[in-house]
PDB file of N, CA and C in Angstrom:
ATOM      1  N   UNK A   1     -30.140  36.766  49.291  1.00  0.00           N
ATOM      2  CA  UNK A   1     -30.634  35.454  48.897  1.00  0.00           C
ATOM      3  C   UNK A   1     -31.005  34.640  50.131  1.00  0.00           C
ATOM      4  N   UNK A   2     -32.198  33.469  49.857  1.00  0.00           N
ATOM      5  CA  UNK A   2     -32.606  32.913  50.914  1.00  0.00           C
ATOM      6  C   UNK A   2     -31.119  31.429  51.430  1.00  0.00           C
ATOM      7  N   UNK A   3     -30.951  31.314  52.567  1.00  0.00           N
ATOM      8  CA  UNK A   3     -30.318  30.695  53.387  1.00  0.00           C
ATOM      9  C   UNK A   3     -30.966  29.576  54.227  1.00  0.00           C
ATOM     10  N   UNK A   4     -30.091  28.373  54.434  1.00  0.00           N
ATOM     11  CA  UNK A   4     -30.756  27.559  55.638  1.00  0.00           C
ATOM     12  C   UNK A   4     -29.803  26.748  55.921  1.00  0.00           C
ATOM     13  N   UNK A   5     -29.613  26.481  57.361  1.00  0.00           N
ATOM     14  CA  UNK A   5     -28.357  25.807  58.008  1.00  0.00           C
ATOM     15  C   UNK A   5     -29.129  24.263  58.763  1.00  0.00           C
ATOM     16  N   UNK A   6     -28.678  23.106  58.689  1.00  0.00           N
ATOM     17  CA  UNK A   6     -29.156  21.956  59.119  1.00  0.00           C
ATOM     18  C   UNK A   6     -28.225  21.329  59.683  1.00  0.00           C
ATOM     19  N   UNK A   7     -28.597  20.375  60.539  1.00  0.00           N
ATOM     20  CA  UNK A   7     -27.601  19.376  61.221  1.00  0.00           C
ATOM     21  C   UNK A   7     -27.712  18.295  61.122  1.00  0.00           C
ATOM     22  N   UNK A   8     -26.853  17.369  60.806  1.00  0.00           N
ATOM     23  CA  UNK A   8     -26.682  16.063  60.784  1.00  0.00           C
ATOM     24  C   UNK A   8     -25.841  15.031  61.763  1.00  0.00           C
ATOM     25  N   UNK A   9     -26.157  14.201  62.430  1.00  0.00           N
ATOM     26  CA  UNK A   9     -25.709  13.236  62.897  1.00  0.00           C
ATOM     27  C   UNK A   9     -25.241  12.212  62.360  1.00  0.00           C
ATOM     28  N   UNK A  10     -23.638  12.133  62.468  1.00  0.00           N
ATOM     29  CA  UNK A  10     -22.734  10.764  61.433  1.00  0.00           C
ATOM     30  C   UNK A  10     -22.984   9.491  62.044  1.00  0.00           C
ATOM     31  N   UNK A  11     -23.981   8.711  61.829  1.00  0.00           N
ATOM     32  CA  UNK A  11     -24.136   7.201  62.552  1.00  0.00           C
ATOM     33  C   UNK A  11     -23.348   6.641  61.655  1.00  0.00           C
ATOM     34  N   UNK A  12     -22.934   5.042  62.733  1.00  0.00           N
ATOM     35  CA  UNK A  12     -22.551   4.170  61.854  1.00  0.00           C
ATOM     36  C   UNK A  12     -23.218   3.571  60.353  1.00  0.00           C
ATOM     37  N   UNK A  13     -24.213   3.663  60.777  1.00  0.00           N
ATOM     38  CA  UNK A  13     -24.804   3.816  59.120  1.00  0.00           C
ATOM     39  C   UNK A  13     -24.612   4.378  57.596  1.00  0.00           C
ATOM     40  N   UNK A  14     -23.721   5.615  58.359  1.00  0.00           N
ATOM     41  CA  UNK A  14     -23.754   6.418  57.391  1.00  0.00           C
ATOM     42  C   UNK A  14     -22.328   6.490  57.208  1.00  0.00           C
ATOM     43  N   UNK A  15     -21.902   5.210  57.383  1.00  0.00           N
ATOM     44  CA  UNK A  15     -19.764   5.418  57.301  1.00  0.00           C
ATOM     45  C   UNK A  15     -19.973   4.994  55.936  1.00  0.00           C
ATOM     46  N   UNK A  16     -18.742   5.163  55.224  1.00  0.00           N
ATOM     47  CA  UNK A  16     -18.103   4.636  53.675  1.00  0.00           C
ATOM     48  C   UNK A  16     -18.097   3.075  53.980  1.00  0.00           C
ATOM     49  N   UNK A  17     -17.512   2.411  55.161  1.00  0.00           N
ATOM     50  CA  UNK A  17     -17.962   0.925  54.989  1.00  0.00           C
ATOM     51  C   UNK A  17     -19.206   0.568  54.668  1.00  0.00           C
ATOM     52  N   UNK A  18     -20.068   1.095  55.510  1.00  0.00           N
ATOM     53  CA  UNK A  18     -21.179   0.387  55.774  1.00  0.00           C
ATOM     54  C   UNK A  18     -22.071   0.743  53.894  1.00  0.00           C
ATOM     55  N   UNK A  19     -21.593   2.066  53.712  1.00  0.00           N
ATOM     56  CA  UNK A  19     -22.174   2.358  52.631  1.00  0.00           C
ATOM     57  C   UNK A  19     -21.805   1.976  51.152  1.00  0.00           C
ATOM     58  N   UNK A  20     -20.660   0.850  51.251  1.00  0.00           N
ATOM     59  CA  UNK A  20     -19.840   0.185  50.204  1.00  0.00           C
ATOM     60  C   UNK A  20     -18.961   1.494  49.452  1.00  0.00           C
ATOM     61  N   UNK A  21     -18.881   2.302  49.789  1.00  0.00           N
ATOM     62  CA  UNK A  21     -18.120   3.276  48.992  1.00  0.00           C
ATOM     63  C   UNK A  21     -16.740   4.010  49.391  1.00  0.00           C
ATOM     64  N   UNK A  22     -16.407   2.976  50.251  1.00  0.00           N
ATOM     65  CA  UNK A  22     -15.024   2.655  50.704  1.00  0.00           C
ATOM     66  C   UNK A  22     -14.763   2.012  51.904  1.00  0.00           C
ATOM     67  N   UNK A  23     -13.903   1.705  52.674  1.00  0.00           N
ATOM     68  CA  UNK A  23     -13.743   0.836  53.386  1.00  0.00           C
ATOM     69  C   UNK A  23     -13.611   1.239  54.873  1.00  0.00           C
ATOM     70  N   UNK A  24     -13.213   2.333  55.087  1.00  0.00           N
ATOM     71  CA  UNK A  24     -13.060   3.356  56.662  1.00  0.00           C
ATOM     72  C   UNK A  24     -14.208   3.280  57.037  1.00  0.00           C
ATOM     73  N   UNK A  25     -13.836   3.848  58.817  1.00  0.00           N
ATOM     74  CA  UNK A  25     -15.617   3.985  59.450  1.00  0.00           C
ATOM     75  C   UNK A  25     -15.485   5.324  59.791  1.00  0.00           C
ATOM     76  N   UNK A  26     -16.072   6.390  58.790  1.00  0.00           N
ATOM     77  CA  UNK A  26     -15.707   7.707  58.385  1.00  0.00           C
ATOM     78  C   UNK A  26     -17.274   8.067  57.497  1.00  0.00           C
ATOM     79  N   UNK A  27     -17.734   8.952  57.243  1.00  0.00           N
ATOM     80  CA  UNK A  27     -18.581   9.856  57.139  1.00  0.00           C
ATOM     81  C   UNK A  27     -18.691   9.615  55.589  1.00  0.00           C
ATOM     82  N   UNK A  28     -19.483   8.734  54.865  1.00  0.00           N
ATOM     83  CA  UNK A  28     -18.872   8.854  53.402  1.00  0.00           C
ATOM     84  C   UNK A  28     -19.673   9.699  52.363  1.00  0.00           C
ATOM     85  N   UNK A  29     -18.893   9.953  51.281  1.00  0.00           N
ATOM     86  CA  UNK A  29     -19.215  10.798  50.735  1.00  0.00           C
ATOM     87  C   UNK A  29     -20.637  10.948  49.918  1.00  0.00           C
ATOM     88  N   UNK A  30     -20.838   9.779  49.869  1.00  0.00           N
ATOM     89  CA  UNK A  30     -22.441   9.834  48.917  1.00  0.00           C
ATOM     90  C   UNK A  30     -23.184  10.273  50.328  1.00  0.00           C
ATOM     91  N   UNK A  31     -23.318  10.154  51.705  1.00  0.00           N
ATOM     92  CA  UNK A  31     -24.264  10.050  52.686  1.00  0.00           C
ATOM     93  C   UNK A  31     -24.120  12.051  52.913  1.00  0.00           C
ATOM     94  N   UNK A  32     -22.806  12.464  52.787  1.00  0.00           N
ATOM     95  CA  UNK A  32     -22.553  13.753  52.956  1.00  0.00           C
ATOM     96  C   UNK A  32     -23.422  14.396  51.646  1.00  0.00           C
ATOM     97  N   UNK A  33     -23.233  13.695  50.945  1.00  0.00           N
ATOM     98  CA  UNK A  33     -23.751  14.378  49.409  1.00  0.00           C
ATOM     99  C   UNK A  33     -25.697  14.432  49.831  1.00  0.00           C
ATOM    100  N   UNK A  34     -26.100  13.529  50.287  1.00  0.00           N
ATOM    101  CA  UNK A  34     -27.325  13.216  50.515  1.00  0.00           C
ATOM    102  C   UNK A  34     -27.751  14.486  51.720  1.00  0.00           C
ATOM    103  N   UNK A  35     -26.674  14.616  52.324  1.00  0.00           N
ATOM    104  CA  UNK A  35     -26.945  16.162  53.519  1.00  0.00           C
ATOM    105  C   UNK A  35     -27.225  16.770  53.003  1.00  0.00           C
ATOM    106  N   UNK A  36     -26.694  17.461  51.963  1.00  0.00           N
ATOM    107  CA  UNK A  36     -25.917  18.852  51.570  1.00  0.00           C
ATOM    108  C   UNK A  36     -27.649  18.593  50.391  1.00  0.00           C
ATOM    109  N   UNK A  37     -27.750  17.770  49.527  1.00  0.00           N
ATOM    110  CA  UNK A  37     -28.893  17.689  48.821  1.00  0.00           C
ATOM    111  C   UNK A  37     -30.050  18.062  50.214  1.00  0.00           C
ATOM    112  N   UNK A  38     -30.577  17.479  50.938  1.00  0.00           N
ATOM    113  CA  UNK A  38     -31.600  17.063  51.288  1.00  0.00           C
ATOM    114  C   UNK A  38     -31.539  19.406  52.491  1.00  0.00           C
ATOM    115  N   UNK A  39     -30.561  19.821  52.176  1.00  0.00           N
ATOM    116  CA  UNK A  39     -30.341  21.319  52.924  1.00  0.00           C
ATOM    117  C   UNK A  39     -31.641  22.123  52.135  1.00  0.00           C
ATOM    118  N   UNK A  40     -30.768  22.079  50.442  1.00  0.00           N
ATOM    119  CA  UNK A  40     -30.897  22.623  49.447  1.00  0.00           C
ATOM    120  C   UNK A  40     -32.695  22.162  49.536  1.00  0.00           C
ATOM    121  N   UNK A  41     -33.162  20.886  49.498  1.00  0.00           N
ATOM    122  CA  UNK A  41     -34.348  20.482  49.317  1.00  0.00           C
ATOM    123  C   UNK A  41     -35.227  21.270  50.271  1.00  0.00           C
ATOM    124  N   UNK A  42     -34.686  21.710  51.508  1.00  0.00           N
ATOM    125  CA  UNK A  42     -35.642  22.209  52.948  1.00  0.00           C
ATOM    126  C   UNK A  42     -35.695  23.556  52.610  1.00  0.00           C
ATOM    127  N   UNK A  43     -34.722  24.370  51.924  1.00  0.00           N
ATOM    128  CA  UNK A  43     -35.098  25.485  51.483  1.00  0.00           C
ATOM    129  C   UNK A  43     -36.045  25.841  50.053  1.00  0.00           C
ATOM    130  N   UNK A  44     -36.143  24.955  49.438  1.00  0.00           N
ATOM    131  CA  UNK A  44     -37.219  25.084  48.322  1.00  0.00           C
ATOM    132  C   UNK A  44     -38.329  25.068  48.942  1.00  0.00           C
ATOM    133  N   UNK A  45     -38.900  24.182  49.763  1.00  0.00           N
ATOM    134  CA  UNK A  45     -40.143  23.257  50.663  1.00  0.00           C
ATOM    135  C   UNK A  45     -41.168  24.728  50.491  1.00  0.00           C
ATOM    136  N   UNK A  46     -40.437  25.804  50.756  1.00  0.00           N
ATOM    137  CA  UNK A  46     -41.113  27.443  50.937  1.00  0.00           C
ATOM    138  C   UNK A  46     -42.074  27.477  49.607  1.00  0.00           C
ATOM    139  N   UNK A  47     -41.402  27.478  48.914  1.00  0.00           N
ATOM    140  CA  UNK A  47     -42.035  27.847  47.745  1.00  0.00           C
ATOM    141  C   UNK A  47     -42.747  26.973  46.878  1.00  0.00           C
ATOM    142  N   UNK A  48     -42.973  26.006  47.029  1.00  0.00           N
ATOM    143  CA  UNK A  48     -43.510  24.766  46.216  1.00  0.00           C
ATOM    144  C   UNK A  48     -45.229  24.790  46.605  1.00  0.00           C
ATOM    145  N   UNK A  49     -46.073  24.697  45.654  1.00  0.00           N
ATOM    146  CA  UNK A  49     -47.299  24.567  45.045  1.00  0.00           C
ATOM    147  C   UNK A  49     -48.011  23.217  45.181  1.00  0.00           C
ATOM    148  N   UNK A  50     -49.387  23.044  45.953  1.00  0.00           N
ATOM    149  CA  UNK A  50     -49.820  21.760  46.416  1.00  0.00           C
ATOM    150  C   UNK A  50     -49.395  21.164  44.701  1.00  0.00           C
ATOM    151  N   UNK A  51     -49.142  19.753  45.182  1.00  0.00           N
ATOM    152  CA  UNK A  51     -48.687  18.676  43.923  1.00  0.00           C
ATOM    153  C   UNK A  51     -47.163  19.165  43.263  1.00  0.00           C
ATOM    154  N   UNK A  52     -46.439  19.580  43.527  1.00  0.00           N
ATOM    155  CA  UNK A  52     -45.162  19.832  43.626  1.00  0.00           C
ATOM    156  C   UNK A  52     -43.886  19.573  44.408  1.00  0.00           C
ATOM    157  N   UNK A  53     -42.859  19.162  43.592  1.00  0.00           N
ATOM    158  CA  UNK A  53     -41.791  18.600  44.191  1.00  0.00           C
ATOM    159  C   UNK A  53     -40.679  19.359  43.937  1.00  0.00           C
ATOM    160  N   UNK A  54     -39.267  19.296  44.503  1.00  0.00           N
ATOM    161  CA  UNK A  54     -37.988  19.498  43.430  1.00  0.00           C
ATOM    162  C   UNK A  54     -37.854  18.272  43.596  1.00  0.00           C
ATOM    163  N   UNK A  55     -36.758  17.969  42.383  1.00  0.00           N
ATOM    164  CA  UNK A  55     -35.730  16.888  42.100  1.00  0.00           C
ATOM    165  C   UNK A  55     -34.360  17.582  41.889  1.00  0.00           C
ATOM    166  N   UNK A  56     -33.016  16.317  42.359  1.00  0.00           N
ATOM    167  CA  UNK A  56     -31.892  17.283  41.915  1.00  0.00           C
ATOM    168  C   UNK A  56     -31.396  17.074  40.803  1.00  0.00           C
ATOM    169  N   UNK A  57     -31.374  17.671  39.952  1.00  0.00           N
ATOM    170  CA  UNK A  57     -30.319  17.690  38.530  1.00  0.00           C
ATOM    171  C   UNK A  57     -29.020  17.958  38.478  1.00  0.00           C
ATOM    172  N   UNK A  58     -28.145  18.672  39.177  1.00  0.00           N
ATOM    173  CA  UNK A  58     -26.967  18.250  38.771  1.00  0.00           C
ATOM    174  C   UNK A  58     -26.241  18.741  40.732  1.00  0.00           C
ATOM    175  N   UNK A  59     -24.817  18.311  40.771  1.00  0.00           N
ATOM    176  CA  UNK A  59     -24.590  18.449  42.459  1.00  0.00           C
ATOM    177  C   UNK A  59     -23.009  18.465  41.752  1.00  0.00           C
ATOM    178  N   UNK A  60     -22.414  19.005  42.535  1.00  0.00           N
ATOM    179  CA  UNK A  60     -20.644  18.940  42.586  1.00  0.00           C
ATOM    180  C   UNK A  60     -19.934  19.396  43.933  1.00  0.00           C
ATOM    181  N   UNK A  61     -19.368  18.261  44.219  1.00  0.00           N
ATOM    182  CA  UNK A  61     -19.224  18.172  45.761  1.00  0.00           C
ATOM    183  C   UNK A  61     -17.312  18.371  45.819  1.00  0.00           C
ATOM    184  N   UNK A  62     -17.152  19.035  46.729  1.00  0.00           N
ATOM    185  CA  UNK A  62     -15.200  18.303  47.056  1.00  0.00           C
ATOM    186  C   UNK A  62     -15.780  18.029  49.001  1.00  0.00           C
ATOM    187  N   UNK A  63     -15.157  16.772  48.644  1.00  0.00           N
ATOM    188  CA  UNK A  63     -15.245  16.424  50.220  1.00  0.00           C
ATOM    189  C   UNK A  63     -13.815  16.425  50.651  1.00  0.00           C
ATOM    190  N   UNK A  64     -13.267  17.290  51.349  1.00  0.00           N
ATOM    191  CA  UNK A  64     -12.117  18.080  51.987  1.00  0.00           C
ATOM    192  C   UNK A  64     -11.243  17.365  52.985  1.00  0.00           C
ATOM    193  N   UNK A  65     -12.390  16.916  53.864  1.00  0.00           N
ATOM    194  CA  UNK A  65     -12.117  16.499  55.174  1.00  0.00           C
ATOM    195  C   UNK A  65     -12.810  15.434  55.711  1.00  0.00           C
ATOM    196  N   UNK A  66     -12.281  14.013  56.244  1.00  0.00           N
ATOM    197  CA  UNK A  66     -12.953  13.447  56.869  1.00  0.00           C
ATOM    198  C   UNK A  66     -13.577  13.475  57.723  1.00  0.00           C
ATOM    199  N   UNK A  67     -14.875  12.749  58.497  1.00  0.00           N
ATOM    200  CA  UNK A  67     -15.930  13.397  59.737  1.00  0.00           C
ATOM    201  C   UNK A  67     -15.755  11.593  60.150  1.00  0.00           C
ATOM    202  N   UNK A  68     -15.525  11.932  61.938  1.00  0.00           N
ATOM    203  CA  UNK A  68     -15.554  10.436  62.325  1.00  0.00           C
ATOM    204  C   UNK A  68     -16.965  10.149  62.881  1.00  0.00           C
ATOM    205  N   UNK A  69     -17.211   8.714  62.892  1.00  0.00           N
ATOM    206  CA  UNK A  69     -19.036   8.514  63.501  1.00  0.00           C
ATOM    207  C   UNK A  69     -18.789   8.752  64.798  1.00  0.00           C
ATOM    208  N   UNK A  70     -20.085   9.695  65.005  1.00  0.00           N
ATOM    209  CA  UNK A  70     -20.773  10.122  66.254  1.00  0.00           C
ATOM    210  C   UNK A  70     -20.151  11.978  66.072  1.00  0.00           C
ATOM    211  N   UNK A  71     -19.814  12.371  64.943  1.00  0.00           N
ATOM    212  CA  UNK A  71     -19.339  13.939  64.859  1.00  0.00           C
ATOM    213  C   UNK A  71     -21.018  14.496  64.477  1.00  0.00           C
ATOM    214  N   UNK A  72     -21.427  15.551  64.629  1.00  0.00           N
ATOM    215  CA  UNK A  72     -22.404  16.585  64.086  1.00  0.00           C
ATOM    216  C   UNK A  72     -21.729  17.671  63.024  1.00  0.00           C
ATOM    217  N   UNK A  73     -23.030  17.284  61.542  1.00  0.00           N
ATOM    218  CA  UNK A  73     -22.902  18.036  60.501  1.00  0.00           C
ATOM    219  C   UNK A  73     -23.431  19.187  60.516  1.00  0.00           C
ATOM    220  N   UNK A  74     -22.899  20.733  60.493  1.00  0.00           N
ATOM    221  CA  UNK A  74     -23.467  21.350  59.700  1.00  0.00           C
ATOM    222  C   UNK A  74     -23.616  21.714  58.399  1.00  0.00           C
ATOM    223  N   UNK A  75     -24.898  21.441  57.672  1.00  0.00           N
ATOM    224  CA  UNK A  75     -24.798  21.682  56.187  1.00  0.00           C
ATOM    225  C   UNK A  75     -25.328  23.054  56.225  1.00  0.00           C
ATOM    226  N   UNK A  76     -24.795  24.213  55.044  1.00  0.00           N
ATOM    227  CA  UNK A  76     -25.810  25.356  55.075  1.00  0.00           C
ATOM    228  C   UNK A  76     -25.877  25.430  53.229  1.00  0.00           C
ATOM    229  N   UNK A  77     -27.107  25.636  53.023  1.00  0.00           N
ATOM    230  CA  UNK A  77     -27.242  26.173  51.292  1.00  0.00           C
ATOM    231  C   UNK A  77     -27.755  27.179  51.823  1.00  0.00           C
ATOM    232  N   UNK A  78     -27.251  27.912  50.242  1.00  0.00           N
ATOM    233  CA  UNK A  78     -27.847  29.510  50.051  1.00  0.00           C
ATOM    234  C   UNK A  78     -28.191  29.234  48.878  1.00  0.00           C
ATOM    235  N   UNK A  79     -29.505  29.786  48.433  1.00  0.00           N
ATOM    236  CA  UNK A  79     -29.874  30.213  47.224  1.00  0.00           C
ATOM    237  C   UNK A  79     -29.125  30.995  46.694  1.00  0.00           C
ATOM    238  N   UNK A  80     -28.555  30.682  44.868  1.00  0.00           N
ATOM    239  CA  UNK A  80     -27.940  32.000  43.881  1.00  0.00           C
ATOM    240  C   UNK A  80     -28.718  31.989  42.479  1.00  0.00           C
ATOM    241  N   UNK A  81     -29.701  31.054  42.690  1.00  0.00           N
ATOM    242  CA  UNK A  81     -30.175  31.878  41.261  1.00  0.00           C
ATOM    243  C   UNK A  81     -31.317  30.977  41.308  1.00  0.00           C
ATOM    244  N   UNK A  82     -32.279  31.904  40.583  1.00  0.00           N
ATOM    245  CA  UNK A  82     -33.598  31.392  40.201  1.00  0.00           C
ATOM    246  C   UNK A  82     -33.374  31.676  38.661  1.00  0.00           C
ATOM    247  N   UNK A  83     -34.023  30.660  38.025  1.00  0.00           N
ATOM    248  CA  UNK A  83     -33.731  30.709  36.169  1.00  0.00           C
ATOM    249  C   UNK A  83     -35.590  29.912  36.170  1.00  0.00           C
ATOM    250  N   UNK A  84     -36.599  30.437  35.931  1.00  0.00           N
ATOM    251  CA  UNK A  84     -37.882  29.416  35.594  1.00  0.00           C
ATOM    252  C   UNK A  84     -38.018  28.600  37.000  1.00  0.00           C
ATOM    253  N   UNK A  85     -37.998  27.121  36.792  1.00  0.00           N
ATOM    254  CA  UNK A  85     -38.131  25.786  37.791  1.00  0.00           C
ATOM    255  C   UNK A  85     -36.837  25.706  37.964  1.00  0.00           C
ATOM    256  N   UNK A  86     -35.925  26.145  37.439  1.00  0.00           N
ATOM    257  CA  UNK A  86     -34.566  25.624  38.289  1.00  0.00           C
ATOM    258  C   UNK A  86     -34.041  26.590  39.643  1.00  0.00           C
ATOM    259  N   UNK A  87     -33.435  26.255  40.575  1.00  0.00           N
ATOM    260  CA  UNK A  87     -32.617  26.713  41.236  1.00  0.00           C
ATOM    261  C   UNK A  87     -31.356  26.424  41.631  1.00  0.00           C
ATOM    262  N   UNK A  88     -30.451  27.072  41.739  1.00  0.00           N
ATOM    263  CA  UNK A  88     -29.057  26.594  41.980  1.00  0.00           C
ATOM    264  C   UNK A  88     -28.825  27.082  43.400  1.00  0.00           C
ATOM    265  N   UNK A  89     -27.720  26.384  43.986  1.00  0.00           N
ATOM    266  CA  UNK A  89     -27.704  26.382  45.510  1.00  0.00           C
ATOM    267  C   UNK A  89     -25.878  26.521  45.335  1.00  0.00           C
ATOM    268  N   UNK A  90     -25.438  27.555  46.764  1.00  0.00           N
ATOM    269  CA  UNK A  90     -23.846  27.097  47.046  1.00  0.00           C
ATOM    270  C   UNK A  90     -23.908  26.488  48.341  1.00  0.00           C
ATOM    271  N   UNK A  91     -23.655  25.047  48.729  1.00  0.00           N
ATOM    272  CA  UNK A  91     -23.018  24.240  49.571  1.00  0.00           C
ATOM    273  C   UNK A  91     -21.904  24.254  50.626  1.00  0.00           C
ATOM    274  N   UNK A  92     -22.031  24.229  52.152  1.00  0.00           N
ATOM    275  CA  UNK A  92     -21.172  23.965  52.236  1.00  0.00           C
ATOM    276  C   UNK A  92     -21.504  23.068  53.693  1.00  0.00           C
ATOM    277  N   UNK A  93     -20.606  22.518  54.179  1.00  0.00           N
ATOM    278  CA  UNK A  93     -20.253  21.563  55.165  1.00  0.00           C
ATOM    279  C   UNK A  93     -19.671  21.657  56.359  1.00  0.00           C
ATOM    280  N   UNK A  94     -19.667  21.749  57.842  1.00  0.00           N
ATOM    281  CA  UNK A  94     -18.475  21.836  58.627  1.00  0.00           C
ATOM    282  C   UNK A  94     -18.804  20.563  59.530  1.00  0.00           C
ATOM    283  N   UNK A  95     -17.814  20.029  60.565  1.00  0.00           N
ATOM    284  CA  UNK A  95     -17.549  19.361  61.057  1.00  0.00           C
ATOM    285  C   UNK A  95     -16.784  20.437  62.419  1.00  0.00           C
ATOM    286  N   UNK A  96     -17.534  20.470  63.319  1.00  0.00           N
ATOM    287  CA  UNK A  96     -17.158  22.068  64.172  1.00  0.00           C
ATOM    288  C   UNK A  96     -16.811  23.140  63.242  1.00  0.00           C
ATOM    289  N   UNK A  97     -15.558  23.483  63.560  1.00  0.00           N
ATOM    290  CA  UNK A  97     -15.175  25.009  63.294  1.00  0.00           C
ATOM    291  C   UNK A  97     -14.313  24.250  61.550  1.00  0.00           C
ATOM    292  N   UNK A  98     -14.040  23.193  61.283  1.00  0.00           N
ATOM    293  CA  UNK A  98     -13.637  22.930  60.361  1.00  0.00           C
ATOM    294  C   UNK A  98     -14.471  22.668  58.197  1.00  0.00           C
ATOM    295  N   UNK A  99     -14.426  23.256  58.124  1.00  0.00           N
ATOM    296  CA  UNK A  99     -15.047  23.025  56.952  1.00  0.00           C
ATOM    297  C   UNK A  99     -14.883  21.872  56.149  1.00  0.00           C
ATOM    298  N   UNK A 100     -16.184  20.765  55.687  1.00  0.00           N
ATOM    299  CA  UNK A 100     -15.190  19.919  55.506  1.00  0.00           C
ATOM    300  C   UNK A 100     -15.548  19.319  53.636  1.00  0.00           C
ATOM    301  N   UNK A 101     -16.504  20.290  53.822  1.00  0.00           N
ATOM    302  CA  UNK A 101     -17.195  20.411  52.034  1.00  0.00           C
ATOM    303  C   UNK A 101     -17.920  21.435  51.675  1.00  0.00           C
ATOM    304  N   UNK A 102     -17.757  21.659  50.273  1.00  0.00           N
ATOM    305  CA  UNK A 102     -18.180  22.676  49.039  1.00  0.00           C
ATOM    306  C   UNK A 102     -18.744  22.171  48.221  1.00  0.00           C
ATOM    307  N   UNK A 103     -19.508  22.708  47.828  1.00  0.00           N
ATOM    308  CA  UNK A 103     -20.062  22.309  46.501  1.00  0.00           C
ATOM    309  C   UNK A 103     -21.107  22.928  45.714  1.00  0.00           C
ATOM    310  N   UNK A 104     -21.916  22.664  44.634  1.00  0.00           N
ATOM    311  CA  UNK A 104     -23.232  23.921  44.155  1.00  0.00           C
ATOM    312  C   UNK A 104     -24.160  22.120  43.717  1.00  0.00           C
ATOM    313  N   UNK A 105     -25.196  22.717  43.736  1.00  0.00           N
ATOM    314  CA  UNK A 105     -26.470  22.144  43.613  1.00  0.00           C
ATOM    315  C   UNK A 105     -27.531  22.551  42.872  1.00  0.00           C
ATOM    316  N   UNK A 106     -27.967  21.927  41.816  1.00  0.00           N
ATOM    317  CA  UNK A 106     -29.401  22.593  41.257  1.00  0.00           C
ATOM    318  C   UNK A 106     -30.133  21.424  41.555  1.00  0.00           C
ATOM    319  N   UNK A 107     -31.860  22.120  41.593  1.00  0.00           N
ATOM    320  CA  UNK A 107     -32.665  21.344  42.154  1.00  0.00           C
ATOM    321  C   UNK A 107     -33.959  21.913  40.989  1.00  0.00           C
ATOM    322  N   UNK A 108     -35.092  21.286  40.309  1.00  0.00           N
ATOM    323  CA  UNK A 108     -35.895  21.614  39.556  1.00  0.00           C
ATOM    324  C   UNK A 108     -37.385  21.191  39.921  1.00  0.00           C
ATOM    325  N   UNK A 109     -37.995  22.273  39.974  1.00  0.00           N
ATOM    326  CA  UNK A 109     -39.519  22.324  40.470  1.00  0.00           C
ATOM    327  C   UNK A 109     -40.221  21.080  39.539  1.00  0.00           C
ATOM    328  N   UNK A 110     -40.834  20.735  39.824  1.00  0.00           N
ATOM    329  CA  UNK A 110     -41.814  19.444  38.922  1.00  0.00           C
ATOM    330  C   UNK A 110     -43.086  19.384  39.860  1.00  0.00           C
ATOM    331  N   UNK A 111     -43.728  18.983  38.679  1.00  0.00           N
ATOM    332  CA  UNK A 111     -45.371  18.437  39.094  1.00  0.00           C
ATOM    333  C   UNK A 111     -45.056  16.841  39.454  1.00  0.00           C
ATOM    334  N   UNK A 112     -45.642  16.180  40.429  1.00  0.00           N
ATOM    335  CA  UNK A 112     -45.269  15.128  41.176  1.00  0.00           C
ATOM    336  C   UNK A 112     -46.249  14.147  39.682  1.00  0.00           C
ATOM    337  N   UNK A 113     -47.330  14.211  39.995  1.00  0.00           N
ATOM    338  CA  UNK A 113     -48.275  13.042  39.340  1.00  0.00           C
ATOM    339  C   UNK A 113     -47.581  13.231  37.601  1.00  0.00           C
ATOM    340  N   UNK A 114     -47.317  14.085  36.683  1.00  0.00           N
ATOM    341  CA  UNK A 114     -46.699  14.011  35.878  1.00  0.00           C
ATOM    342  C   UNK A 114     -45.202  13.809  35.497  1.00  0.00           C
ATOM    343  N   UNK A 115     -44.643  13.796  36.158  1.00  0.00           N
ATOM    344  CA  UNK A 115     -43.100  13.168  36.559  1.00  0.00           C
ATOM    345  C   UNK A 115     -43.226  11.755  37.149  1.00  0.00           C
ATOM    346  N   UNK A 116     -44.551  11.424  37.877  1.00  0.00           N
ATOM    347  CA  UNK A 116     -44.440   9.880  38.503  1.00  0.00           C
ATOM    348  C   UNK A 116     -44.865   8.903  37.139  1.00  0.00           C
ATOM    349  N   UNK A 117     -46.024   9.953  36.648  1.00  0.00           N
ATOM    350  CA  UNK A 117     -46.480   9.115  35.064  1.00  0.00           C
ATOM    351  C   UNK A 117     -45.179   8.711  33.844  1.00  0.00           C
ATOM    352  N   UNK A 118     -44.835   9.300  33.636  1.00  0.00           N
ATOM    353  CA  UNK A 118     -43.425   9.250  33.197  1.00  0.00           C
ATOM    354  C   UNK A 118     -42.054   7.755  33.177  1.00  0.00           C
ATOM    355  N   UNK A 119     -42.780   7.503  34.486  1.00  0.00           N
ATOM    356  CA  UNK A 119     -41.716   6.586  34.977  1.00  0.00           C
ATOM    357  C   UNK A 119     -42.163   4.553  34.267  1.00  0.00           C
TER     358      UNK A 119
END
């Protein structure tokens, strides 16, 4: 199955204070969730058809371990299944040699101008 490993940089921006979703200056979890999505998104990019997007439909995260600002993320997805427009992804996270999230991801092919009509 296809694979792809990315890195992220924890700015203060991207702490649980700053991001209202808790109060520490720590790595928070919606901004980690937004990694681990945006992995999964760089490995579709391959296969997508001029006027084509994914979107994500469903994500399930355990965030394990805290990451302090100024640490480097690695996120890696692997592709496990193609079903039609969907794909599902397994997640994961480290913070060096420490792992610090899991999770699976589906992401669904769409036509951009008919999904924007929609709205």
């Amino acid at each position: 199955m296809k694979e792809i490993e990315k890195e992220f940089q924890v700015t203060p921006e991207l702490s649980a204070a700053k991001m209202g979703s808790g109060q520490l200056e720590v790595l928070a979890t919606p901004a980690l969730i937004a990694m681990m999505e945006n992995t999964a998104q760089d490995l579709l990019n391959g296969v997508l058809e001029a006027g084509q997007s994914s979107v994500g439909t469903q994500i399930q995260c355990n965030h394990l371990i805290a990451s302090a600002i100024g640490s480097s993320i690695i996120v890696k997805a692997r592709l496990i299944k193609e079903d039609q427009r969907f794909y599902s992804f397994e997640l994961e996270a480290f913070d060096g040699e420490n792992m610090i999230a899991k999770g699976s991801h589906q992401r669904a092919i769409i036509n951009v101008e008919k999904f924007m009509a929609h709205l």
